[in-house]
C-alpha atoms as a PDB file:
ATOM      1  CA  UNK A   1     116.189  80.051 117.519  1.00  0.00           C
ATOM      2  CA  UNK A   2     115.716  81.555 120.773  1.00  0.00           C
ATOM      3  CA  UNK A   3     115.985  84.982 119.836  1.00  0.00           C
ATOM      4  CA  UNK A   4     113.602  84.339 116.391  1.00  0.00           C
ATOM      5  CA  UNK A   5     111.067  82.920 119.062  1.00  0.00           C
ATOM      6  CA  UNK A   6     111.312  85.783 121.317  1.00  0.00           C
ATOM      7  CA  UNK A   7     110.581  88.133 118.203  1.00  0.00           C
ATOM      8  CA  UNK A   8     107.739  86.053 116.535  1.00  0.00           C
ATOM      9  CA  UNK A   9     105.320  88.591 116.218  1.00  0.00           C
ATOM     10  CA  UNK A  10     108.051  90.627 114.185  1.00  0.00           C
ATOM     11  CA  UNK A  11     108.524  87.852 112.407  1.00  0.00           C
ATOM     12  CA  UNK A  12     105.033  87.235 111.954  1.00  0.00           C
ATOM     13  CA  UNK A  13     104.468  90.944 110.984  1.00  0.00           C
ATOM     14  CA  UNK A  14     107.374  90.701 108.287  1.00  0.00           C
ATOM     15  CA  UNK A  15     106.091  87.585 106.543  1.00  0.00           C
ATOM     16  CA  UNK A  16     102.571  89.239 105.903  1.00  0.00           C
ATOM     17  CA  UNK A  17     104.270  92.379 104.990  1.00  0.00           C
ATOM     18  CA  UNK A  18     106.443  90.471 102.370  1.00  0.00           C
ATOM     19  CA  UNK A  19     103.681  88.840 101.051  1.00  0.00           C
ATOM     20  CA  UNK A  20     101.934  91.674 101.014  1.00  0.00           C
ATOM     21  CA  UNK A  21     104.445  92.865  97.905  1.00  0.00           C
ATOM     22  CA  UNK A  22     102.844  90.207  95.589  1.00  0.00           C
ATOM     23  CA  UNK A  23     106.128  89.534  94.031  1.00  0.00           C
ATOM     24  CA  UNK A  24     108.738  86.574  93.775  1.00  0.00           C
ATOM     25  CA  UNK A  25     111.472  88.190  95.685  1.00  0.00           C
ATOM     26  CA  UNK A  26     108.493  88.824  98.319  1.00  0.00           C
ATOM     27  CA  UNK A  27     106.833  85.599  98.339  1.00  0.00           C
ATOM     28  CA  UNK A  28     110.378  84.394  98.615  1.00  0.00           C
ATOM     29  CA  UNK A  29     111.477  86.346 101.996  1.00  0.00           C
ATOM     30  CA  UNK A  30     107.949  85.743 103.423  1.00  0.00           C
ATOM     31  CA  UNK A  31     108.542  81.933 103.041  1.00  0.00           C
ATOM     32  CA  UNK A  32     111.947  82.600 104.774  1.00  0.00           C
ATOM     33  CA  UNK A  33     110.262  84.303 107.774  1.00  0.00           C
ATOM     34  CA  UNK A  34     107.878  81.534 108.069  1.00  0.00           C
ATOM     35  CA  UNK A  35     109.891  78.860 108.061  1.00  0.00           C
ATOM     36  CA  UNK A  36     112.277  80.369 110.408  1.00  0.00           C
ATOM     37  CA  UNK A  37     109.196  80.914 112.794  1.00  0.00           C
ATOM     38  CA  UNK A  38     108.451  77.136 112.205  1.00  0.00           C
ATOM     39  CA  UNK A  39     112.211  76.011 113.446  1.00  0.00           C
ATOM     40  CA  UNK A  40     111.794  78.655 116.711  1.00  0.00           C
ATOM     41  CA  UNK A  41     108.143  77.008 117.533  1.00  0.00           C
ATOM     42  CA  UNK A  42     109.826  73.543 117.100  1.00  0.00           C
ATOM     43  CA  UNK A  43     112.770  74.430 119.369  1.00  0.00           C
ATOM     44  CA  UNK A  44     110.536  75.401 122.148  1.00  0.00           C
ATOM     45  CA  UNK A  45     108.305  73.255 121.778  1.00  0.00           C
ATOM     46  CA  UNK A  46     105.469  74.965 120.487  1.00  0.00           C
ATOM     47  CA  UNK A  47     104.558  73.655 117.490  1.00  0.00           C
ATOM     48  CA  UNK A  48     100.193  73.913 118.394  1.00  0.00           C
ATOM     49  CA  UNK A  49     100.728  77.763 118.816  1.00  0.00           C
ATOM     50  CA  UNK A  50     102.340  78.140 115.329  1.00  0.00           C
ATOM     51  CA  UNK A  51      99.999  75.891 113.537  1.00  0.00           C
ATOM     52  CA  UNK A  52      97.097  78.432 115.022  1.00  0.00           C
ATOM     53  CA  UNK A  53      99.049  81.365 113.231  1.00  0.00           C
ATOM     54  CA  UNK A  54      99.675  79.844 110.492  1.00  0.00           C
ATOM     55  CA  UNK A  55      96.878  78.668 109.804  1.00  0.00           C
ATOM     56  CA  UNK A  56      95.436  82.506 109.904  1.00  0.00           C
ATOM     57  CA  UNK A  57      97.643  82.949 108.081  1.00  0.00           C
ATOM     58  CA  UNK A  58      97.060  80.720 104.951  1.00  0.00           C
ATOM     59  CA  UNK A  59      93.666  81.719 105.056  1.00  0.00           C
ATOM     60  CA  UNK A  60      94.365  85.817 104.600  1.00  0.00           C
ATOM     61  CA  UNK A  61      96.650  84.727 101.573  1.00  0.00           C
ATOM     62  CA  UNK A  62      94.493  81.949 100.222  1.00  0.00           C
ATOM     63  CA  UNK A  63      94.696  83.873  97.001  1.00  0.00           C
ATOM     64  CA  UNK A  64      98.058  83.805  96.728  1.00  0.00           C
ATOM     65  CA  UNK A  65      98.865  80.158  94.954  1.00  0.00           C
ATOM     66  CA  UNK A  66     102.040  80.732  94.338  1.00  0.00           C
ATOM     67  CA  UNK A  67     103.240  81.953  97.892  1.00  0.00           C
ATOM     68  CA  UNK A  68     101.545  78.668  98.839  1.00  0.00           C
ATOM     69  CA  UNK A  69     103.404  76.932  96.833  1.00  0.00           C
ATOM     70  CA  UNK A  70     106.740  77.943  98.469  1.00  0.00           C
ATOM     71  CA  UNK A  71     104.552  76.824 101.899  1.00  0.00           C
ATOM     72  CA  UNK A  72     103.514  73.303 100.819  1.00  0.00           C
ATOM     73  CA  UNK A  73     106.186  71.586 103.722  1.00  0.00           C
ATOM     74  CA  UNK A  74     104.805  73.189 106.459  1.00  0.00           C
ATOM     75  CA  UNK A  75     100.949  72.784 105.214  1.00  0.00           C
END
């Protein structure tokens, strides 16, 4: 968790760049990535920073109902 922390604005980067793809298999490994991030903020105990990025986040893929749908947990 440490090390997915340490790298969240890779990990950030990679989610939007999955999503990005507009496909399943993208949507899929985007939701990955995010929820990854989501364990890492938890386990240092940052959980208002990632609900600011994520939030940024839902709102640049609003469009994208289906990626959404694989987000509803952390929403």
């Amino acid at each position: 968790m440490t090390d997915v922390y340490n790298r969240r604005e890779h990990y950030w980067q990679q989610a939007q760049e999955q999503a990005d793809r507009t496909c399943a298999s993208g949507y899929d490994a985007a939701s990955r990535f995010l929820y990854q991030l989501f364990e890492a903020y938890q386990f240092k105990e940052d959980e208002t920073a990632f609900e600011q990025r994520f939030k940024r986040f839902v709102v640049a893929n609003n469009s994208r109902k289906a990626l959404l749908n694989r987000l509803r947990d952390l929403l």
